[in-house]
C-alpha atoms as a PDB file:
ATOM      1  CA  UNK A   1      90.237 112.670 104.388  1.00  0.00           C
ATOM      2  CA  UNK A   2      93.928 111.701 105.145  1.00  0.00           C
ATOM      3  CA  UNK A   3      92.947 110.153 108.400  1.00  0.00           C
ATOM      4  CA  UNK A   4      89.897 108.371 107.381  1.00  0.00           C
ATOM      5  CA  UNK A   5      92.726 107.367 104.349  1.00  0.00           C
ATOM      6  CA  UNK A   6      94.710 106.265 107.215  1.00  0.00           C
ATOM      7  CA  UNK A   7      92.451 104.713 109.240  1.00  0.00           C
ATOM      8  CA  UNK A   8      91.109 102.341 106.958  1.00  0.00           C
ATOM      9  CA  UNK A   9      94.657 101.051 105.736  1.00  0.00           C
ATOM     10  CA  UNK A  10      95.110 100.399 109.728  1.00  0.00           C
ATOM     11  CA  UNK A  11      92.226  97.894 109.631  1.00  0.00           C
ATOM     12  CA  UNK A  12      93.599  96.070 106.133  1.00  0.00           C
ATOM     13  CA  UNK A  13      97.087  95.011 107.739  1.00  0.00           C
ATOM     14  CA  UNK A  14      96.572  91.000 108.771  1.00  0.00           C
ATOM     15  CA  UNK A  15      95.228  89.075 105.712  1.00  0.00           C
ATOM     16  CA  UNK A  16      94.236  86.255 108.326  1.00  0.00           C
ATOM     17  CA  UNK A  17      93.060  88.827 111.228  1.00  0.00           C
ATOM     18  CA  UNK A  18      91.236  92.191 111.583  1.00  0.00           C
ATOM     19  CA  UNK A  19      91.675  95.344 113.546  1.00  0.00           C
ATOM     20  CA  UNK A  20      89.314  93.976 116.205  1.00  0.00           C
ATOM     21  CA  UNK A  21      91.126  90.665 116.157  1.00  0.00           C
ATOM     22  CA  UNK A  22      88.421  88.865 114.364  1.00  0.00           C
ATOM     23  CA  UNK A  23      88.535  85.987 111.473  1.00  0.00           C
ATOM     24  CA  UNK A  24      89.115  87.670 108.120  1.00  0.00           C
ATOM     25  CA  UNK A  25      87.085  86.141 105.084  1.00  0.00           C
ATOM     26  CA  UNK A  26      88.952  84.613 102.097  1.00  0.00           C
ATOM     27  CA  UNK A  27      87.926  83.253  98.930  1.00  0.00           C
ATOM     28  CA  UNK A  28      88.621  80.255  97.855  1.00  0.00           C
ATOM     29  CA  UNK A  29      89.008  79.687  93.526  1.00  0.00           C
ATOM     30  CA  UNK A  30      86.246  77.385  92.680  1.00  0.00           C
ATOM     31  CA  UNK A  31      87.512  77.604  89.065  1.00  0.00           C
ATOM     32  CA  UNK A  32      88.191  80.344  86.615  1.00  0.00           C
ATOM     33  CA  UNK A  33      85.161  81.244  84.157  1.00  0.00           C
ATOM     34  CA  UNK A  34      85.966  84.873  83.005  1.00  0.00           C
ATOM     35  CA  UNK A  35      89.484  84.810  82.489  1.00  0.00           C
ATOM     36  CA  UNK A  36      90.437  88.551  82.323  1.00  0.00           C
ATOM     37  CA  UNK A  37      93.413  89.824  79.990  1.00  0.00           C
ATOM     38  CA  UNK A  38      94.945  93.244  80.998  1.00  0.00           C
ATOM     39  CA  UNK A  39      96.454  94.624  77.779  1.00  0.00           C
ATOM     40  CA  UNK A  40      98.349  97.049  79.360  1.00  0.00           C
ATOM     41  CA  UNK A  41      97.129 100.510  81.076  1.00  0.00           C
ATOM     42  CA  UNK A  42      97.915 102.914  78.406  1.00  0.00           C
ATOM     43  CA  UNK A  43      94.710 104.859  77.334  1.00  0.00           C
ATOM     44  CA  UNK A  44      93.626 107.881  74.758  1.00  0.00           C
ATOM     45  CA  UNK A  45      92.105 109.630  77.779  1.00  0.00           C
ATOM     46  CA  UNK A  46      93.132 110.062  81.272  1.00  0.00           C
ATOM     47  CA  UNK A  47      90.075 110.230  83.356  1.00  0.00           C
ATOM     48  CA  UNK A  48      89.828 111.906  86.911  1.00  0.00           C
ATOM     49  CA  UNK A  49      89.330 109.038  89.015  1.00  0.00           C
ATOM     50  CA  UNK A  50      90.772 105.955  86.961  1.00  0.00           C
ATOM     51  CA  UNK A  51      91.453 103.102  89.821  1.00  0.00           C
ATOM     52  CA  UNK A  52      94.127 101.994  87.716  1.00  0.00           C
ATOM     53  CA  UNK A  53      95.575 105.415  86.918  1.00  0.00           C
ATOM     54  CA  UNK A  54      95.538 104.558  83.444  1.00  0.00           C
ATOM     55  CA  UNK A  55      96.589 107.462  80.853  1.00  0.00           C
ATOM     56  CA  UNK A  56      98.287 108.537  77.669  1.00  0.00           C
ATOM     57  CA  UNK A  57     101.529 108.168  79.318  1.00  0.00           C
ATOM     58  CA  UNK A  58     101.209 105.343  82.155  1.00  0.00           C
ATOM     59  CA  UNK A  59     102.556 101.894  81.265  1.00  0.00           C
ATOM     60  CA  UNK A  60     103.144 100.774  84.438  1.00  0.00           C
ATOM     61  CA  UNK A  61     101.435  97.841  83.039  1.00  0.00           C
ATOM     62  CA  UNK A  62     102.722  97.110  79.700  1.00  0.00           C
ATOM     63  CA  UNK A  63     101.255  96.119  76.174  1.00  0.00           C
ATOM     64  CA  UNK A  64     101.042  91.881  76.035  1.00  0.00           C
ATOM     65  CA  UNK A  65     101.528  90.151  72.925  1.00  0.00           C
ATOM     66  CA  UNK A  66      99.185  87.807  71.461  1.00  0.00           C
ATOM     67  CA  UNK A  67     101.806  85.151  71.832  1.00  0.00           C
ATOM     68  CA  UNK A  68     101.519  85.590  75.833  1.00  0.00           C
ATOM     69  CA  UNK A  69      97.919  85.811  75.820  1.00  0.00           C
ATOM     70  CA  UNK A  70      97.300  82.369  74.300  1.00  0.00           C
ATOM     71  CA  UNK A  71      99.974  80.646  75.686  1.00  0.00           C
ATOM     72  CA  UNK A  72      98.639  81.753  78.960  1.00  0.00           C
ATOM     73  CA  UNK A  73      95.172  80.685  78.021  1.00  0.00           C
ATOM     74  CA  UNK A  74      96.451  77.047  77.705  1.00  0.00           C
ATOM     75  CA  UNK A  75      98.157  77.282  80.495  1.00  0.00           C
ATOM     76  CA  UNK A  76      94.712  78.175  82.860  1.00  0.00           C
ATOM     77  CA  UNK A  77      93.126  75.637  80.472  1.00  0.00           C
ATOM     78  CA  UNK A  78      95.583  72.724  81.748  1.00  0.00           C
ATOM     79  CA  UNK A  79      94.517  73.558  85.171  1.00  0.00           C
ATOM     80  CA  UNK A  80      90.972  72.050  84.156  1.00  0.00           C
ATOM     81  CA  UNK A  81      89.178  75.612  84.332  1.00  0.00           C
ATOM     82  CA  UNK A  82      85.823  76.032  83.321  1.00  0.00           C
ATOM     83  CA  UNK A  83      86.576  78.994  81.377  1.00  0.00           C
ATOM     84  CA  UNK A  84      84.011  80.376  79.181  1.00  0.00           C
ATOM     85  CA  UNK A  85      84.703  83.949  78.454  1.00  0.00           C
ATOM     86  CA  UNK A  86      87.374  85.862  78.093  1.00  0.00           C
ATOM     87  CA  UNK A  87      87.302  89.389  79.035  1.00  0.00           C
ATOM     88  CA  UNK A  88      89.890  92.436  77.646  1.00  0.00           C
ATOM     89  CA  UNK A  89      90.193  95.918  79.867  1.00  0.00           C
ATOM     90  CA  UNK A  90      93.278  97.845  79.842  1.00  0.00           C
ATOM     91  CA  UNK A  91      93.409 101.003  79.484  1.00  0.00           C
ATOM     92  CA  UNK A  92      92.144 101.014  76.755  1.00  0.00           C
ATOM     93  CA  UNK A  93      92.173  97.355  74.661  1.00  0.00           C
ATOM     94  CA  UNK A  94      91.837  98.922  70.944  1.00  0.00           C
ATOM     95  CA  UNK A  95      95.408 100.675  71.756  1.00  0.00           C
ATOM     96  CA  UNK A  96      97.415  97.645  71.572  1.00  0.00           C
ATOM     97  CA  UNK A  97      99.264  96.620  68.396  1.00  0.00           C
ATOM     98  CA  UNK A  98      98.126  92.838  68.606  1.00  0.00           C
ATOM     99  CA  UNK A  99      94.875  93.199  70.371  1.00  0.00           C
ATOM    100  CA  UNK A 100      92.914  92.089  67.153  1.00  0.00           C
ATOM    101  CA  UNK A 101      94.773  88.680  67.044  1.00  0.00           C
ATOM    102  CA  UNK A 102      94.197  88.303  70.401  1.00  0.00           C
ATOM    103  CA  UNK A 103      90.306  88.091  69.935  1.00  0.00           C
ATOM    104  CA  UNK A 104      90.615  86.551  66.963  1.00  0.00           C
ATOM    105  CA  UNK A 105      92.942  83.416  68.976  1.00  0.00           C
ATOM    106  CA  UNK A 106      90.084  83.474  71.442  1.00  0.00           C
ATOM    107  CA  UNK A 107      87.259  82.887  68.962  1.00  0.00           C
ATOM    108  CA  UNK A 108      89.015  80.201  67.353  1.00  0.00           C
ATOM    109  CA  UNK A 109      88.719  78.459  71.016  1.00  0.00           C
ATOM    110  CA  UNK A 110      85.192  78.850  70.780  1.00  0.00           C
ATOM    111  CA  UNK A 111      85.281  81.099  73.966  1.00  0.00           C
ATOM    112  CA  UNK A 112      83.218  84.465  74.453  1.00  0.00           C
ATOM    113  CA  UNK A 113      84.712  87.756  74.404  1.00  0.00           C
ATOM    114  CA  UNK A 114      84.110  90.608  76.537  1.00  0.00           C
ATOM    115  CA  UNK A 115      85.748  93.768  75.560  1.00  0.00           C
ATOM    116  CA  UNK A 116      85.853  96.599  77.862  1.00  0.00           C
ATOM    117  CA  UNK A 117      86.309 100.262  76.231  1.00  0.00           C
ATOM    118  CA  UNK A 118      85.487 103.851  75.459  1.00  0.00           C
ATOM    119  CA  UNK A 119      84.683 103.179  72.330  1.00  0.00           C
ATOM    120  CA  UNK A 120      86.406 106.180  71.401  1.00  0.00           C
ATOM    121  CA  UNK A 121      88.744 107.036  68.569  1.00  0.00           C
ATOM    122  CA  UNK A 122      90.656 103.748  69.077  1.00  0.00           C
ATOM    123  CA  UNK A 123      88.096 101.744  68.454  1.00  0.00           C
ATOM    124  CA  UNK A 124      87.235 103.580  65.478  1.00  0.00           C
ATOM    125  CA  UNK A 125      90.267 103.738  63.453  1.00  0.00           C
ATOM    126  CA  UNK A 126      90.038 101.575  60.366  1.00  0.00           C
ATOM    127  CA  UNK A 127      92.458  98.388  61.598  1.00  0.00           C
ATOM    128  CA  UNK A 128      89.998  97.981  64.750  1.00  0.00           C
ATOM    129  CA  UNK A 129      86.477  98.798  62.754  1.00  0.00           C
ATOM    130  CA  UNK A 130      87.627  96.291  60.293  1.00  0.00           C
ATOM    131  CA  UNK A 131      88.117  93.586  63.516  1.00  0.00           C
ATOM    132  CA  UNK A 132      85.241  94.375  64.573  1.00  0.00           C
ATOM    133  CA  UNK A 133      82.875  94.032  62.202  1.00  0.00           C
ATOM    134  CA  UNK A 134      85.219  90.556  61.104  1.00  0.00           C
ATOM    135  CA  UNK A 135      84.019  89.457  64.449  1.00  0.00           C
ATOM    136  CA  UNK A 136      80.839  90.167  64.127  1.00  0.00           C
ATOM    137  CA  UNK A 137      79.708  88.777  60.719  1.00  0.00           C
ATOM    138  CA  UNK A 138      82.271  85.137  61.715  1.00  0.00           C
ATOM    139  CA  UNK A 139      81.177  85.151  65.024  1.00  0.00           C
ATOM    140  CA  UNK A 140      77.831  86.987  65.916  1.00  0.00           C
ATOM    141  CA  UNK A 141      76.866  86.953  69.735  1.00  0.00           C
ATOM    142  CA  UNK A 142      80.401  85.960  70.973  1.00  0.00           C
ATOM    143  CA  UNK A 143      81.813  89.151  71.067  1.00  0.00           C
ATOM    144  CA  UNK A 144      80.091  91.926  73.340  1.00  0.00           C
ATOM    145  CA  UNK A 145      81.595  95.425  74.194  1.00  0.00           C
ATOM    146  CA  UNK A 146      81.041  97.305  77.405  1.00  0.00           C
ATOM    147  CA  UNK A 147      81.364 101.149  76.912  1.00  0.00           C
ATOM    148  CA  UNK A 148      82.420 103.116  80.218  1.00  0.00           C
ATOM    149  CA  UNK A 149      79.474 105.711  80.104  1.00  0.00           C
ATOM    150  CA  UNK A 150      79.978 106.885  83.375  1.00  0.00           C
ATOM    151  CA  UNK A 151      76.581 109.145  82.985  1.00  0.00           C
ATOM    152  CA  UNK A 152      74.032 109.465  80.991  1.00  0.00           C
ATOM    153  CA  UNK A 153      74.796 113.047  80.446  1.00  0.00           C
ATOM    154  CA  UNK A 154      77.357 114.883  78.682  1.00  0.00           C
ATOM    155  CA  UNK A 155      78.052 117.089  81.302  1.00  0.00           C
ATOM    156  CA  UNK A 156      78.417 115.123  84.029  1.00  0.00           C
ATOM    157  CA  UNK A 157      80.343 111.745  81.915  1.00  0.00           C
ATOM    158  CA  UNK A 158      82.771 114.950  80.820  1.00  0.00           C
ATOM    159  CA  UNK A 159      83.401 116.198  84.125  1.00  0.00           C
ATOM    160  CA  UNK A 160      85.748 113.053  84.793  1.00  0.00           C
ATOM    161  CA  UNK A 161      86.743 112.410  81.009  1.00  0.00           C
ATOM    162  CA  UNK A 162      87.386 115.347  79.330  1.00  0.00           C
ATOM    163  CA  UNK A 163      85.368 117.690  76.702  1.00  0.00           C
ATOM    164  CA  UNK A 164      83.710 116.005  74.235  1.00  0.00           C
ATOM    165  CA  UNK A 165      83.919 112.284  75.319  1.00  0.00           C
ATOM    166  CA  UNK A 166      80.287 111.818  75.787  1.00  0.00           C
ATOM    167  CA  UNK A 167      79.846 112.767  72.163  1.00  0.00           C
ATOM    168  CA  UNK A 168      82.758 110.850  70.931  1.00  0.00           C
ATOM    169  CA  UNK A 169      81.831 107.506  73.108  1.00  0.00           C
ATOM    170  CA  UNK A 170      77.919 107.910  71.483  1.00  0.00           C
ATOM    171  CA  UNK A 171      79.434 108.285  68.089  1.00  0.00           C
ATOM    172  CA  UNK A 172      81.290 104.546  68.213  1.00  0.00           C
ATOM    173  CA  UNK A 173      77.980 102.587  70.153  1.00  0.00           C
ATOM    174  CA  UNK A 174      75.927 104.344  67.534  1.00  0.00           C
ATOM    175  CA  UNK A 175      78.204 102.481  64.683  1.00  0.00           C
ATOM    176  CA  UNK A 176      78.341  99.322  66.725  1.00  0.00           C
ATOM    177  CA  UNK A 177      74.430 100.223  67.294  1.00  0.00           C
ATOM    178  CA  UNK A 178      74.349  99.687  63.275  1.00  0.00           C
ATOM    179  CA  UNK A 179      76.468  96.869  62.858  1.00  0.00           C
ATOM    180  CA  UNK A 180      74.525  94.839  65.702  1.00  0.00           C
ATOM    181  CA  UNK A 181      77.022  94.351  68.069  1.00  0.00           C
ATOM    182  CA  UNK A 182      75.937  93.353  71.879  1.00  0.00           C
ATOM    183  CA  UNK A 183      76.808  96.118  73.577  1.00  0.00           C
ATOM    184  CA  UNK A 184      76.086  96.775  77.740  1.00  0.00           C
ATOM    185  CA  UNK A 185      77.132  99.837  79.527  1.00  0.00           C
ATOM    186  CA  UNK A 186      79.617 100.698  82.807  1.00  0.00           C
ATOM    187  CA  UNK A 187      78.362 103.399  84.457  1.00  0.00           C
ATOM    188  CA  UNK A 188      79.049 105.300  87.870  1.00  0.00           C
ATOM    189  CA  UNK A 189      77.373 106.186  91.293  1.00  0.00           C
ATOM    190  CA  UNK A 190      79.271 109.103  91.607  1.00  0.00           C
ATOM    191  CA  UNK A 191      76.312 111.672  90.624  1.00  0.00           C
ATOM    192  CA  UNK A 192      74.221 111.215  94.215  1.00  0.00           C
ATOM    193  CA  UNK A 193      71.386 110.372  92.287  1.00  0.00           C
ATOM    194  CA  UNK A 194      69.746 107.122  93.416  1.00  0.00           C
ATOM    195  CA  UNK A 195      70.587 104.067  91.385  1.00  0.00           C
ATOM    196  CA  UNK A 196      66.561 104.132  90.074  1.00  0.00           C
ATOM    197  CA  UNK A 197      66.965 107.777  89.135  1.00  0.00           C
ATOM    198  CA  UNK A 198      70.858 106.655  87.219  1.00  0.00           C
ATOM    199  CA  UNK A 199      69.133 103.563  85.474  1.00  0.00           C
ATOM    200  CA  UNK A 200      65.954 105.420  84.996  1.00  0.00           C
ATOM    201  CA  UNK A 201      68.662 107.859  82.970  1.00  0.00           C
ATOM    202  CA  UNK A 202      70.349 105.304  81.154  1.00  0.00           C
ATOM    203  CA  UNK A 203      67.129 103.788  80.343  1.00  0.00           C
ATOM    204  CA  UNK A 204      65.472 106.917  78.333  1.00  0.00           C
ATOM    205  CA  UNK A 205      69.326 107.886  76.703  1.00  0.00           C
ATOM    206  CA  UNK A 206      69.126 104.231  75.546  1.00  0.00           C
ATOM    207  CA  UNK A 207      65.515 104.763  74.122  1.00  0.00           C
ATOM    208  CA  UNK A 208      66.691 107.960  72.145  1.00  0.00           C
ATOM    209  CA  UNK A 209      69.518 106.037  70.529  1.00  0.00           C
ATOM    210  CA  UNK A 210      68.076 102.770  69.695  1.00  0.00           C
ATOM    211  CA  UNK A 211      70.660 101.018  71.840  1.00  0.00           C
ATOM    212  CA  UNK A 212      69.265  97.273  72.738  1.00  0.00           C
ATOM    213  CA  UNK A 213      70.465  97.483  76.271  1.00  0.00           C
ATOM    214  CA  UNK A 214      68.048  96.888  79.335  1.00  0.00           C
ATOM    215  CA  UNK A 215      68.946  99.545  81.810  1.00  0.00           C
ATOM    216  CA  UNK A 216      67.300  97.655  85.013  1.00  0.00           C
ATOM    217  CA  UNK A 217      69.621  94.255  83.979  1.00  0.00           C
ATOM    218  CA  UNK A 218      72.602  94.928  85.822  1.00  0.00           C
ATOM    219  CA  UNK A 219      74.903  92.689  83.561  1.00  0.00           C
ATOM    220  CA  UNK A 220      74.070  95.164  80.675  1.00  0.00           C
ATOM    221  CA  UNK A 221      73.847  98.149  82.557  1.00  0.00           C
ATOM    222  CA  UNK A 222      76.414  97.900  85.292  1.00  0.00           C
ATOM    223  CA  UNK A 223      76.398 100.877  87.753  1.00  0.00           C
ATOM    224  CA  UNK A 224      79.626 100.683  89.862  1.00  0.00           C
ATOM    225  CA  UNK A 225      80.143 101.925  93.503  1.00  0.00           C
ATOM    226  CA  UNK A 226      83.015 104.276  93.792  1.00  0.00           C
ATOM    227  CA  UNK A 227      86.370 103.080  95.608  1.00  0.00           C
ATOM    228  CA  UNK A 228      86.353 106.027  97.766  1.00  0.00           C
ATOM    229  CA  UNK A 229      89.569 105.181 100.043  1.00  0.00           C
ATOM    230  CA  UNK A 230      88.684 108.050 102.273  1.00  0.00           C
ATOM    231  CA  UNK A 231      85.211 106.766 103.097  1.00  0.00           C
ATOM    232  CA  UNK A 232      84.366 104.559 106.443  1.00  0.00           C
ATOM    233  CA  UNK A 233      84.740 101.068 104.855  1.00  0.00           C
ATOM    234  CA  UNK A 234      84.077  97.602 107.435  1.00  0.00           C
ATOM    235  CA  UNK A 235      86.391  95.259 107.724  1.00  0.00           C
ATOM    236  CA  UNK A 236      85.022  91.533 106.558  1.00  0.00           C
ATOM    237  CA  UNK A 237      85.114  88.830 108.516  1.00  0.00           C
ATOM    238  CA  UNK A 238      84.241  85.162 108.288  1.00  0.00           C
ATOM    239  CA  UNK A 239      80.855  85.924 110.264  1.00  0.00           C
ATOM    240  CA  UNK A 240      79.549  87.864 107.478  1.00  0.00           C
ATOM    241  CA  UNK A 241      78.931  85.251 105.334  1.00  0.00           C
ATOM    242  CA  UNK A 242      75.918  84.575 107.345  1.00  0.00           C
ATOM    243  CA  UNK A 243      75.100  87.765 108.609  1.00  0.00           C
ATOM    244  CA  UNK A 244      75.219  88.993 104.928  1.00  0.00           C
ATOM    245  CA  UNK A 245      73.068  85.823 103.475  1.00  0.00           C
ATOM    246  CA  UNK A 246      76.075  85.877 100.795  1.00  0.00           C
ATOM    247  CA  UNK A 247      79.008  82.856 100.077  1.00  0.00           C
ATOM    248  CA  UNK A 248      82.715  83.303  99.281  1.00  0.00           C
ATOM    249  CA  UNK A 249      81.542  81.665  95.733  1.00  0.00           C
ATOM    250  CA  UNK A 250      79.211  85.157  95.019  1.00  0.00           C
ATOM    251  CA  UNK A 251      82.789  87.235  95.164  1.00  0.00           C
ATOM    252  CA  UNK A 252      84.351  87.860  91.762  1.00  0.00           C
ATOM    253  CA  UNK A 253      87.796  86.868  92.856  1.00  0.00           C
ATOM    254  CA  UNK A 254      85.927  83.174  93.355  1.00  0.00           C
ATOM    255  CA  UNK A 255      85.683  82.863  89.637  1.00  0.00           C
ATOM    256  CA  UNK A 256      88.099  85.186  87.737  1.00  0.00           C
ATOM    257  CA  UNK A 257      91.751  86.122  87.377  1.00  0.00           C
ATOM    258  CA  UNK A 258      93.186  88.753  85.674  1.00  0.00           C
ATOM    259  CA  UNK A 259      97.141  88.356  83.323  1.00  0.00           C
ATOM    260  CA  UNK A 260      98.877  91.297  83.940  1.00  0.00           C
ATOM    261  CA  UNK A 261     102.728  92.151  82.912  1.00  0.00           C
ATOM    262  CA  UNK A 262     103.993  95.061  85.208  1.00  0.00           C
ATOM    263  CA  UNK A 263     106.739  97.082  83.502  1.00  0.00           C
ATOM    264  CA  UNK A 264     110.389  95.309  84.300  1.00  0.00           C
ATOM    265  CA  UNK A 265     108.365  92.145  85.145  1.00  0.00           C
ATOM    266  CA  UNK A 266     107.606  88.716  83.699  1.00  0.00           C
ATOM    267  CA  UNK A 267     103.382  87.781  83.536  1.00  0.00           C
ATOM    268  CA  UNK A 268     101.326  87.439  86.458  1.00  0.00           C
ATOM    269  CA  UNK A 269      97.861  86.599  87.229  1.00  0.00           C
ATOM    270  CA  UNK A 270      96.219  89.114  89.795  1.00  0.00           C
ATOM    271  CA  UNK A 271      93.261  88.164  91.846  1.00  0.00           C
ATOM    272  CA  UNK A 272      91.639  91.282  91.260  1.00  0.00           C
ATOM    273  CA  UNK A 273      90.965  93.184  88.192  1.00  0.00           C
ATOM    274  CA  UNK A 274      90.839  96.288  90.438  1.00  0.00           C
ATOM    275  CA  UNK A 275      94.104  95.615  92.345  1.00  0.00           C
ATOM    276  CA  UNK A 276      96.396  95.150  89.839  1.00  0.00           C
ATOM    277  CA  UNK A 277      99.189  96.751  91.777  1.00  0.00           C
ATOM    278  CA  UNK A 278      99.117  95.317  95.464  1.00  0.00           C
ATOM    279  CA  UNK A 279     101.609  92.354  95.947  1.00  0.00           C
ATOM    280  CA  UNK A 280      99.522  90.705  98.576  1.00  0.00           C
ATOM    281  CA  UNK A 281      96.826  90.069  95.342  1.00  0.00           C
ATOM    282  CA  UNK A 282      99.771  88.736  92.606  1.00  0.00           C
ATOM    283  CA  UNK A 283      98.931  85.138  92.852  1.00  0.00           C
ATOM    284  CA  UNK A 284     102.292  83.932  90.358  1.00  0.00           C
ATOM    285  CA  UNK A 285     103.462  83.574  87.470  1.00  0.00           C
ATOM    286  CA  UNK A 286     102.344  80.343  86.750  1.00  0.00           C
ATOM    287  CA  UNK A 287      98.305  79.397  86.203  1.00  0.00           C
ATOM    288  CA  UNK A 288      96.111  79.557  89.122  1.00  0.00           C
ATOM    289  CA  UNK A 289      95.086  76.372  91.038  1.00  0.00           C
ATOM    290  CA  UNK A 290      91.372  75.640  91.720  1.00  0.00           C
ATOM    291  CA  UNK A 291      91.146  76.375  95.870  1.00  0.00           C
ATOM    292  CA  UNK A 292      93.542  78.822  95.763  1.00  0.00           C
ATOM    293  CA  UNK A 293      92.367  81.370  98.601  1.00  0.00           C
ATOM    294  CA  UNK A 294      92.466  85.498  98.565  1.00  0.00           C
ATOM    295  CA  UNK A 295      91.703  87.128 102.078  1.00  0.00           C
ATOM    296  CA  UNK A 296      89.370  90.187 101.781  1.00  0.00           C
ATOM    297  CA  UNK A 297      92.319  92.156 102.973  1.00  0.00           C
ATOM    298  CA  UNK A 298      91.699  95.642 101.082  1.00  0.00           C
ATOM    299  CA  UNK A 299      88.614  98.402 101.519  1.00  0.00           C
ATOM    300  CA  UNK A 300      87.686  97.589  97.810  1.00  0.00           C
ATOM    301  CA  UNK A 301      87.072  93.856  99.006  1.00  0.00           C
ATOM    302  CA  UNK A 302      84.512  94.985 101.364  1.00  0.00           C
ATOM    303  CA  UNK A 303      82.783  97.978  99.368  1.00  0.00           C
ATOM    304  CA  UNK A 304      83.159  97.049  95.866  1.00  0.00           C
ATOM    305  CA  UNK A 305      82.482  93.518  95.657  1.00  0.00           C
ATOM    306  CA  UNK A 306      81.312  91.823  98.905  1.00  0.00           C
ATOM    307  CA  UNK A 307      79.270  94.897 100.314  1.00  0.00           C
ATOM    308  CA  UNK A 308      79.141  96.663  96.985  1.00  0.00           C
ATOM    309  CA  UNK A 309      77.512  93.666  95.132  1.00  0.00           C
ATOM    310  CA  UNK A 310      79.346  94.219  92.211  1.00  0.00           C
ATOM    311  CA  UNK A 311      81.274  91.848  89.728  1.00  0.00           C
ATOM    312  CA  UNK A 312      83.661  92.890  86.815  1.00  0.00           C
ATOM    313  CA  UNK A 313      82.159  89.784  84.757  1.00  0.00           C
ATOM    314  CA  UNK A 314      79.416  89.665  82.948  1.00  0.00           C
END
């Protein structure tokens, strides 16, 4: 595993060339949409396989304020941005002190919310059920959660989040079940099954529940490829495009940034929500400039997003 590990950081070294000395693909910003906020990494759970190592104890991105949130959202604003949603992840969202306001300074823009979460205990404590169900009577179909259900089995969802979270996570989509929320799903292709056989899965848990989610839509029931460092991943280069029959424009990173605040730092806007920690992908401080390019430079480029097919964004 270590030199497959090793291997593949060999071919990610040149943002501009590849191992074989070929072009490497960027993307170019053609203009924010989903604007994502990172509300820091700490979480209730700490999973097995967390790409951002999240955790009851990891804060190696810290809690924003609601303060830095909207000034920031003026900020990508001023840029002339085409921003129409604005998505939370974290760790987990529901954890931070000021989250609430946050949405609520969002709404008041007239911009969609995505929320990503575990709907777990967080979620469920009064202070956030409260938000919620604010948000949801003031603003209904603006606000959508995506729960990580990372199986549609207990077993297997419990194997990389602990006892009991299976049970826990159907206990909060069953109240936002009740209280209409949108809700869509995250799930995870780390069971072997085929993705048929997962969203088959998904499809008859949803059934059971009464959950209004369409298991074969991928924006409401996402099912992720795993970022597997020790797997053979290609390097891409600017003849893919065509070889592919896919554009720079159909990569996330073409239409979403992600506000971080790394512990000891000042704010930053990340190209990726899924490297939040690689320097080469911290695009500043200040807001992002439409054209501003990214080179594919990292495994997760190739087999998450451009190979993968998969977006973070609704």
């Amino acid at each position: 595993m270590k030199d497959q590990i090793d291997a593949n950081i060999g071919k990610f070294r040149d943002p501009f060339v590849t191992a074989k000395g070929e072009a490497r693909a960027s993307v170019a910003l053609t203009g924010i949409t989903t604007l994502w906020i990172n509300t820091g990494t700490l979480c209730n759970i700490a999973c097995s396989h967390c790409y951002i190592e999240s955790s009851p104890t990891n804060d190696a991105l810290v809690y924003l304020t609601a303060e830095e949130v909207d000034a920031a959202i003026d900020d990508v604003l001023a840029q002339g941005h085409p921003v129409v949603e604005i998505g939370f992840t974290g760790g987990e969202p529901f954890l931070n002190p000021q989250f609430p306001q946050m949405v609520d300074a969002v709404l008041a823009r007239g911009l969609r919310v995505l929320i990503l979460t575990n709907a777990m205990k967080p979620m469920m404590r009064p202070r956030c059920r409260d938000a919620v169900a604010r948000w949801q009577a003031d603003h209904p179909g603006r606000v959508a959660l995506r729960v990580s259900l990372d199986h549609y089995t207990a077993p297997v969802h419990d194997a990389e989040r602990g006892d009991g979270a299976f049970g826990e996570s159907l206990t909060g989509m069953r109240w936002l079940r009740d209280l209409g929320v949108e809700m869509h799903v995250a799930g995870r292709g780390f069971s072997g099954e085929t993705e048929a056989d997962l969203r088959a899965g998904y499809a008859a848990l949803f059934e059971a529940e009464g959950f209004a989610i369409d298991a074969t839509n991928p924006a409401q029931c996402m099912v992720f490829p795993e970022m597997d460092l020790s797997a053979e991943v290609p390097e891409i280069t600017t003849a893919c495009w065509g070889i592919l029959g896919k554009a720079p424009s159909d990569v996330m990173c073409a239409t979403s940034r992600m506000l971080v605040k790394r512990k000891g730092e000042g704010l930053s806007f990340a190209a990726c929500t899924l490297l939040p920690y690689d320097p080469q992908f911290d695009m500043g401080g200040t807001a992002p400039q439409i054209g501003q390019s990214v080179a594919l430079n990292h495994p997760h480029c190739a087999k998450f997003c451009v190979l993968g097919g998969a977006s973070c964004a609704a």
